[in-house]
Protein backbone atom coordinates (compact mmCIF):
# COMPACT_ATOMS: atom_id res chain seq x y z
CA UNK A 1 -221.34 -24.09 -44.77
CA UNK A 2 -222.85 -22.09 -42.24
CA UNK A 3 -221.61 -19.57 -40.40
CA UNK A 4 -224.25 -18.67 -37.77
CA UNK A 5 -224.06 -22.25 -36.59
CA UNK A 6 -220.54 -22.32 -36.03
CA UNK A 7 -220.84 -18.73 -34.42
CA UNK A 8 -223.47 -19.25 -32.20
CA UNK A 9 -222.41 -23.15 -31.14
CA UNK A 10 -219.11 -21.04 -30.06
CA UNK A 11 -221.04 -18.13 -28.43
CA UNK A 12 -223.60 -20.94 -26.34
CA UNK A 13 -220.06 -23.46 -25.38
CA UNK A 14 -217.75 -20.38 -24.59
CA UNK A 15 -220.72 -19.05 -21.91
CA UNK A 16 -221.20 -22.26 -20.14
CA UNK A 17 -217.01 -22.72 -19.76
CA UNK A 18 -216.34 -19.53 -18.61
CA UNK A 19 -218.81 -19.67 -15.60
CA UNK A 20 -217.69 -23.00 -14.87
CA UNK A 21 -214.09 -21.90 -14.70
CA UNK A 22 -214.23 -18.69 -13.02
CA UNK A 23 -215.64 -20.42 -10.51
CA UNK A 24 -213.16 -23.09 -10.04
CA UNK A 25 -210.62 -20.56 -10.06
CA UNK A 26 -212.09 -18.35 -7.33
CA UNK A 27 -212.20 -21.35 -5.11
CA UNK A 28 -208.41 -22.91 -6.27
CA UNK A 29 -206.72 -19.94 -6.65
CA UNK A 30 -204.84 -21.51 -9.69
CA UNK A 31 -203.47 -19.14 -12.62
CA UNK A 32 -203.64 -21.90 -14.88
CA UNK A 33 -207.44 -22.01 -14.62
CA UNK A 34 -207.53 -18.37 -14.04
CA UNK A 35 -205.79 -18.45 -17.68
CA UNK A 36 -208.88 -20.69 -19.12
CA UNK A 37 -211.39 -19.00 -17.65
CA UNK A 38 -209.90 -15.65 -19.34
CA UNK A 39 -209.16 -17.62 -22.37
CA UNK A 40 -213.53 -18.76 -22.69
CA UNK A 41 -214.71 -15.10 -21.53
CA UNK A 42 -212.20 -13.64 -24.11
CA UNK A 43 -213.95 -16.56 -26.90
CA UNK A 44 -217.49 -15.78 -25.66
CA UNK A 45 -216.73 -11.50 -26.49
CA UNK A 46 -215.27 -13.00 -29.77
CA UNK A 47 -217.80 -14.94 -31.22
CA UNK A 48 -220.40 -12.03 -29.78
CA UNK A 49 -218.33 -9.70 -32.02
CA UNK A 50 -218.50 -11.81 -35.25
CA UNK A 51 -222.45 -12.32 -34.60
CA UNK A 52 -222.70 -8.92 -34.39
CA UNK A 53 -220.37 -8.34 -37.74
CA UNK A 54 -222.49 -10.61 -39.64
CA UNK A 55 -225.32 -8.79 -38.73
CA UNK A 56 -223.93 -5.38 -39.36
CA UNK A 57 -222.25 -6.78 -42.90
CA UNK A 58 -226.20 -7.65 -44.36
CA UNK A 59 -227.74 -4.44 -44.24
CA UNK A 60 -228.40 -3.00 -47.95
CA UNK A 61 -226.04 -0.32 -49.71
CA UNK A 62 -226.42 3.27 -49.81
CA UNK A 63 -224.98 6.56 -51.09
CA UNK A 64 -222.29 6.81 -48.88
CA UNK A 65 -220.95 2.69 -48.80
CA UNK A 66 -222.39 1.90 -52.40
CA UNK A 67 -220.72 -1.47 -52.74
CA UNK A 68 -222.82 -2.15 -49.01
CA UNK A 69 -221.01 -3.43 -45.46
CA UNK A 70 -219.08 -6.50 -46.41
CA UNK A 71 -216.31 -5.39 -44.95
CA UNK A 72 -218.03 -5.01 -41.28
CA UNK A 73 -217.07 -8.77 -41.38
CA UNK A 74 -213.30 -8.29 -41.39
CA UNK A 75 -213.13 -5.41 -39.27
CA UNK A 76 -214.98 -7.47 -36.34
CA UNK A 77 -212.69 -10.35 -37.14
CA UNK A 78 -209.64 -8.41 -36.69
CA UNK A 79 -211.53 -6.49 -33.25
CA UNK A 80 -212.29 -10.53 -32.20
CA UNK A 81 -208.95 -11.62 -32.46
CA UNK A 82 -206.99 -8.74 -30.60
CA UNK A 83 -209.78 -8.99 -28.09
CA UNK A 84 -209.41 -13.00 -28.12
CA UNK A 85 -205.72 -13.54 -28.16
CA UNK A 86 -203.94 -10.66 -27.96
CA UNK A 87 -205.15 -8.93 -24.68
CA UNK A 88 -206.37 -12.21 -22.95
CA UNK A 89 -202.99 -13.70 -23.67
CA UNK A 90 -201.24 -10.60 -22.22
CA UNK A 91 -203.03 -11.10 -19.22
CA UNK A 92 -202.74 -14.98 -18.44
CA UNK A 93 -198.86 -14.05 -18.82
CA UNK A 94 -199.03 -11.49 -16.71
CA UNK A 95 -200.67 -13.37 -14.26
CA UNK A 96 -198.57 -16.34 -14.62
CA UNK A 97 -195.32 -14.61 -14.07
CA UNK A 98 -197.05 -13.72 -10.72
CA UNK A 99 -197.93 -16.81 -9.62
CA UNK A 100 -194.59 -18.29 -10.91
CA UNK A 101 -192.50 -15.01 -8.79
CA UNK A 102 -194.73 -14.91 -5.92
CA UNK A 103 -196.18 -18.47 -5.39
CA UNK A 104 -199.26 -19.11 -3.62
CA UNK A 105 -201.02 -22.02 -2.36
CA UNK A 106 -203.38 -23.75 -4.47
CA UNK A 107 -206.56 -25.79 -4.08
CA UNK A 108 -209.56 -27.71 -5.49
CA UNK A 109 -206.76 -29.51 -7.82
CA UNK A 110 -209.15 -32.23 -8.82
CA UNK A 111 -212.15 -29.48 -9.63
CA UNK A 112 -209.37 -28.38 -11.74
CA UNK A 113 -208.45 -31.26 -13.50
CA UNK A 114 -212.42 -31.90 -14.32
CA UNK A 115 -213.37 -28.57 -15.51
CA UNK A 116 -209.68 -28.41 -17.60
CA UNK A 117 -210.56 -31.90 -18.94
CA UNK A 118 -214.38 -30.42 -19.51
CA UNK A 119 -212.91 -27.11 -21.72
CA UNK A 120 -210.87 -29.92 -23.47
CA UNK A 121 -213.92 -31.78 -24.69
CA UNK A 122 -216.16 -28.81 -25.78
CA UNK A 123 -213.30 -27.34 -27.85
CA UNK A 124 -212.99 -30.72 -29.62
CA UNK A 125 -217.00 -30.18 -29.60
CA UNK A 126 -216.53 -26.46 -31.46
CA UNK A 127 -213.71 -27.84 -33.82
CA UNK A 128 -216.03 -31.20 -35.02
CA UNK A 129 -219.13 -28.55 -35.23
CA UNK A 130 -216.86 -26.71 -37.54
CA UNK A 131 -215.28 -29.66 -39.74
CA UNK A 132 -219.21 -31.30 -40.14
CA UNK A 133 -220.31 -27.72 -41.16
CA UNK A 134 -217.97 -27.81 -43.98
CA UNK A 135 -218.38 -31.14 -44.66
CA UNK A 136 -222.06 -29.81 -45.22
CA UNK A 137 -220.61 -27.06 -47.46
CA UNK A 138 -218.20 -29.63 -49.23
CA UNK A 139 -215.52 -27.56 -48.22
CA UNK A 140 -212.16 -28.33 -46.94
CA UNK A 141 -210.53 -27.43 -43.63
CA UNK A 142 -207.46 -26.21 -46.34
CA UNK A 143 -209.95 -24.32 -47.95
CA UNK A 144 -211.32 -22.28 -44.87
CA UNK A 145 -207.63 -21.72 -43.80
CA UNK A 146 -206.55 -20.50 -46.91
CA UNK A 147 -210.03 -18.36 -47.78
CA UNK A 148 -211.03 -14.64 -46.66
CA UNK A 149 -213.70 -15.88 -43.63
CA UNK A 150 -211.48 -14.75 -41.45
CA UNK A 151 -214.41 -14.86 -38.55
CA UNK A 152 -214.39 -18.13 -38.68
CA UNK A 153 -210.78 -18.78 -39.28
CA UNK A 154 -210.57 -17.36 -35.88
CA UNK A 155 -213.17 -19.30 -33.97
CA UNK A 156 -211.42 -22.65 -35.33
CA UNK A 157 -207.53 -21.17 -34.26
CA UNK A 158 -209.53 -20.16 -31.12
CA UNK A 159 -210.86 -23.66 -30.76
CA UNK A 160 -207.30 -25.36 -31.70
CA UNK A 161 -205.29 -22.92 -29.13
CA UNK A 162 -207.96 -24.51 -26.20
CA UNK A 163 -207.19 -27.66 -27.12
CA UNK A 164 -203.30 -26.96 -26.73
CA UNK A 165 -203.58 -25.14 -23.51
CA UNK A 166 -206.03 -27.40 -21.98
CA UNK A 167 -203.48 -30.18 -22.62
CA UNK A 168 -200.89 -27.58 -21.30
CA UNK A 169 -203.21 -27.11 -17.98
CA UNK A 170 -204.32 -30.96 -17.26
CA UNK A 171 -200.24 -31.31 -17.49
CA UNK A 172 -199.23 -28.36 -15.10
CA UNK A 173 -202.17 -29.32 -12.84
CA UNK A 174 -201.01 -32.83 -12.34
CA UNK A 175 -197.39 -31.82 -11.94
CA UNK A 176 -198.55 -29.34 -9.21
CA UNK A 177 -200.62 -32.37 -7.73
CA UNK A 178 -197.25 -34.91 -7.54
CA UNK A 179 -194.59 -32.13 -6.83
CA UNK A 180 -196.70 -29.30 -4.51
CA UNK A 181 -194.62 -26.47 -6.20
CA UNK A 182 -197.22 -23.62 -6.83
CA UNK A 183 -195.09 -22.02 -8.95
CA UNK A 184 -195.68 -24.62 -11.44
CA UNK A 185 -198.99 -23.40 -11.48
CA UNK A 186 -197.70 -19.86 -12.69
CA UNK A 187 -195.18 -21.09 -15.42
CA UNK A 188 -197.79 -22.52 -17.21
CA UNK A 189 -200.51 -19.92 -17.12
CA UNK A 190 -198.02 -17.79 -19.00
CA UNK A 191 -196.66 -20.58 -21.29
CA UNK A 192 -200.76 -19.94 -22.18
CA UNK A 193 -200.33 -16.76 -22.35
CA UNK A 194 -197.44 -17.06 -24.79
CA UNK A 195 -199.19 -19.01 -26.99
CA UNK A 196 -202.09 -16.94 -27.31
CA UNK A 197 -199.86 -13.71 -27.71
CA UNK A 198 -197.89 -15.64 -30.44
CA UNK A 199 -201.42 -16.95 -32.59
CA UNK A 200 -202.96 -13.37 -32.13
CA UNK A 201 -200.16 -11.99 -34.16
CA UNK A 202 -200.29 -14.22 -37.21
CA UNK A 203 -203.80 -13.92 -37.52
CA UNK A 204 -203.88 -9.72 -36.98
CA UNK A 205 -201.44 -9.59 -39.47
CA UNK A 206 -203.71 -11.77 -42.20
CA UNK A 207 -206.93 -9.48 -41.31
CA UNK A 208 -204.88 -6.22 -42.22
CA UNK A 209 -204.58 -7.35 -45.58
CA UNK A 210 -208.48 -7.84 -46.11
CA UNK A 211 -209.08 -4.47 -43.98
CA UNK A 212 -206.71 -2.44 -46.23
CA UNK A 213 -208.46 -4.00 -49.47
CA UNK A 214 -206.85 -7.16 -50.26
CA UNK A 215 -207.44 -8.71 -53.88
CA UNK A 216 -209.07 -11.97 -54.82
CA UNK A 217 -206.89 -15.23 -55.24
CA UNK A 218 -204.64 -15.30 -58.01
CA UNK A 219 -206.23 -18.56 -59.42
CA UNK A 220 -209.59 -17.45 -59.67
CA UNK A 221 -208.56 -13.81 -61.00
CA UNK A 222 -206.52 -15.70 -63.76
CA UNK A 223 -209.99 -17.98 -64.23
CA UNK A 224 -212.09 -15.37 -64.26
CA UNK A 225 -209.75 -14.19 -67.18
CA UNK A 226 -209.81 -16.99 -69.25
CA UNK A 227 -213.94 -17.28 -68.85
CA UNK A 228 -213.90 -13.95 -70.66
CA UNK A 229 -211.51 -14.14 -73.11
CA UNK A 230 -212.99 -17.08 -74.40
CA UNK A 231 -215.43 -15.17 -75.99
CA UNK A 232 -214.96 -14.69 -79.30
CA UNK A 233 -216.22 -10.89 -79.33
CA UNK A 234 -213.24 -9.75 -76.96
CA UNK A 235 -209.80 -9.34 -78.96
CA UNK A 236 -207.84 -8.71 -75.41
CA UNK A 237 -208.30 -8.30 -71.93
CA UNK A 238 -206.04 -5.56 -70.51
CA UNK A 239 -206.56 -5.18 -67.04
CA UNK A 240 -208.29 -7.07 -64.30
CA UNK A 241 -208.71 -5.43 -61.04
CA UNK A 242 -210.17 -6.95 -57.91
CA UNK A 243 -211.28 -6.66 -53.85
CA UNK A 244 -212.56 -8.52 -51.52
CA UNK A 245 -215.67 -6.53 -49.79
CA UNK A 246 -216.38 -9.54 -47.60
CA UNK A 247 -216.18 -13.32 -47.23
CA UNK A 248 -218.50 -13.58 -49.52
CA UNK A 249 -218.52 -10.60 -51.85
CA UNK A 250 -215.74 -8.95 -53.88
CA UNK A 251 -215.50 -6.25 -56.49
CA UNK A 252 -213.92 -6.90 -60.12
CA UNK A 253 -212.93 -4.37 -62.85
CA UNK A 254 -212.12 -5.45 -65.99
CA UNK A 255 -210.75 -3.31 -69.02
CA UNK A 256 -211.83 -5.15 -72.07
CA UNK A 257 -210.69 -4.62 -75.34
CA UNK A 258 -213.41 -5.59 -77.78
CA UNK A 259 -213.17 -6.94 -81.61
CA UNK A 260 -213.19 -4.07 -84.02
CA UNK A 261 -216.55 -3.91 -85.72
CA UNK A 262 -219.16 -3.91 -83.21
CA UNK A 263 -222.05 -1.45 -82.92
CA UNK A 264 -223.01 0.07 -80.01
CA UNK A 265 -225.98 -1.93 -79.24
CA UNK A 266 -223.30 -5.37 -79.85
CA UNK A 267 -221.09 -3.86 -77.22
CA UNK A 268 -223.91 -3.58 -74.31
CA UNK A 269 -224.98 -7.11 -75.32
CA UNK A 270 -221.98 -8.41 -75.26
CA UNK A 271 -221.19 -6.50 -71.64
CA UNK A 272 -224.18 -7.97 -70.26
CA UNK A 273 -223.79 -11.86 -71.59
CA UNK A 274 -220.36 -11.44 -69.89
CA UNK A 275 -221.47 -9.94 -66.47
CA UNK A 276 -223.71 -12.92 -66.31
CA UNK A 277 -221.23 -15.47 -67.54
CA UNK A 278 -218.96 -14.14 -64.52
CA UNK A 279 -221.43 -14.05 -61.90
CA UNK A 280 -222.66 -17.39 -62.69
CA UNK A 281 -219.53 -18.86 -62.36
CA UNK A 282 -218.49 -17.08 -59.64
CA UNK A 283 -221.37 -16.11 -56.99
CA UNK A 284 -218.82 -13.90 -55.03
CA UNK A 285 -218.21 -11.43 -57.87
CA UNK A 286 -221.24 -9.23 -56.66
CA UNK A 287 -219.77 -6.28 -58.17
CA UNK A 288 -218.52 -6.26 -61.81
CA UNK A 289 -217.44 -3.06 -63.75
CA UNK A 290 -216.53 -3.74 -67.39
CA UNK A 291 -214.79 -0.73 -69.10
CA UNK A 292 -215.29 -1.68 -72.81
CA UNK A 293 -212.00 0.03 -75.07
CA UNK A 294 -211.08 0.28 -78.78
């Protein structure tokens, strides 16, 4: 899989559908289209944000971060998605209730319709760049849901939720069109709104658990495990400790208890035969402490 595609394919769509809908909803007036053009400039910032975490997350370690900048990844995530749903779904409520209180005339309905119908077809566009990406990868959409990119995670709920409202907007549009009640217009820019609120708080509460140090998956903690006690010089394994420092990078600590017997020069060989083992198996253990114990 690869990110930067997916990012930037996001970044290029996002641009193009916010100009087109700002502009349709200067000239309507609509709150609904208001709501999608806040929805794209809030996904263009996003996807801007992860770029710019990637970025930030490759640059080499030092003395003060020695296990490096993996986590720049999550903490741009987490920025993304309070700037992507959170605060642009508090403001198409906002200005939905407005509309829907204080009704006022809208226009351009069939501009509408095209450019709503047009955000519907490049978010299907995003979400197929995304699935043939990890087709690519021969990864799952399960797997991405269920792994630590939460960048990306966010770009395909960001995708998924302009879909949904889209569908939501071509339906409020058209009811506006056959009943002429504005306020129509209004109840659905903050049904948006809702929804946005509502997906930026399920996925803010995932990225705190990677931002506060969150540990690798219990399967491959428990694999990781059995790789090394299948030696035959380690008697026990007493502890293993992990974290993920980035989508791709996590740190491991392992307190090994080794079989009685072994000279010094035994014990380093066997330490670094299994920091290979590990780190063959399992690319995203980048950082592997082994605390050897009688």
């Amino acid at each position: 899989m690869r990110p930067q595609v997916i990012l930037v394919t996001t970044v290029l769509l996002n641009a193009t559908l916010f100009v087109a809908n700002f502009w349709i909803a200067l000239l309507s007036g609509s709150r609904t289209i208001l709501a999608e053009a806040i929805l794209t400039a809030t996904d263009l910032v996003g996807g801007a944000l992860l770029l710019w975490g990637a970025r930030l997350s490759r640059r080499p370690a030092d003395l003060q971060h020695p296990f490096g900048f993996g986590k720049e990844r999550f903490f741009w995530a987490f920025v993304s998605i309070v700037i992507t749903f959170t605060i642009a779904g508090i403001v198409a409520l906002v200005t939905g209730i407005d509309q829907w209180a204080s009704p006022r005339p809208i226009g351009h309905l069939f501009e509408g319709v095209l450019i709503v119908a047009a955000t519907l077809v490049a978010s299907a566009i995003g979400i197929s760049v995304t699935l043939r990406e990890l087709r690519l990868g021969r990864e799952t959409l399960q797997g991405l849901l269920e792994s630590s990119h939460e960048g990306l995670k966010s770009v395909f709920y960001q995708d998924a939720v302009a879909i949904v409202g889209a569908v939501i907007a071509l339906g409020g549009l058209l009811a506006v069109y056959e009943t002429h009640l504005d306020a129509i217009d209004g109840a659905v820019a903050a049904v948006e709104g809702v929804l946005l609120v509502s997906t930026g708080f399920v996925l803010t509460a995932e990225s705190r658990e990677y931002l506060i140090g969150r540990a690798l998956a219990p399967t491959v903690a428990r694999d990781i495990l059995g790789l090394v006690e299948r030696d035959a010089r380690v008697a026990r394994v007493r502890t293993v400790q992990s974290m993920q420092l980035g989508p791709d990078d996590a740190l491991v600590a392992l307190r090994i208890n080794f079989q009685d017997g072994l000279t010094t020069d035994q014990l380093e060989t066997a330490i670094d035969q299994l920091s290979l083992a590990v780190r063959s198996a399992y690319p995203i253990v980048r950082h592997l402490i082994i605390e050897p114990e009688s």
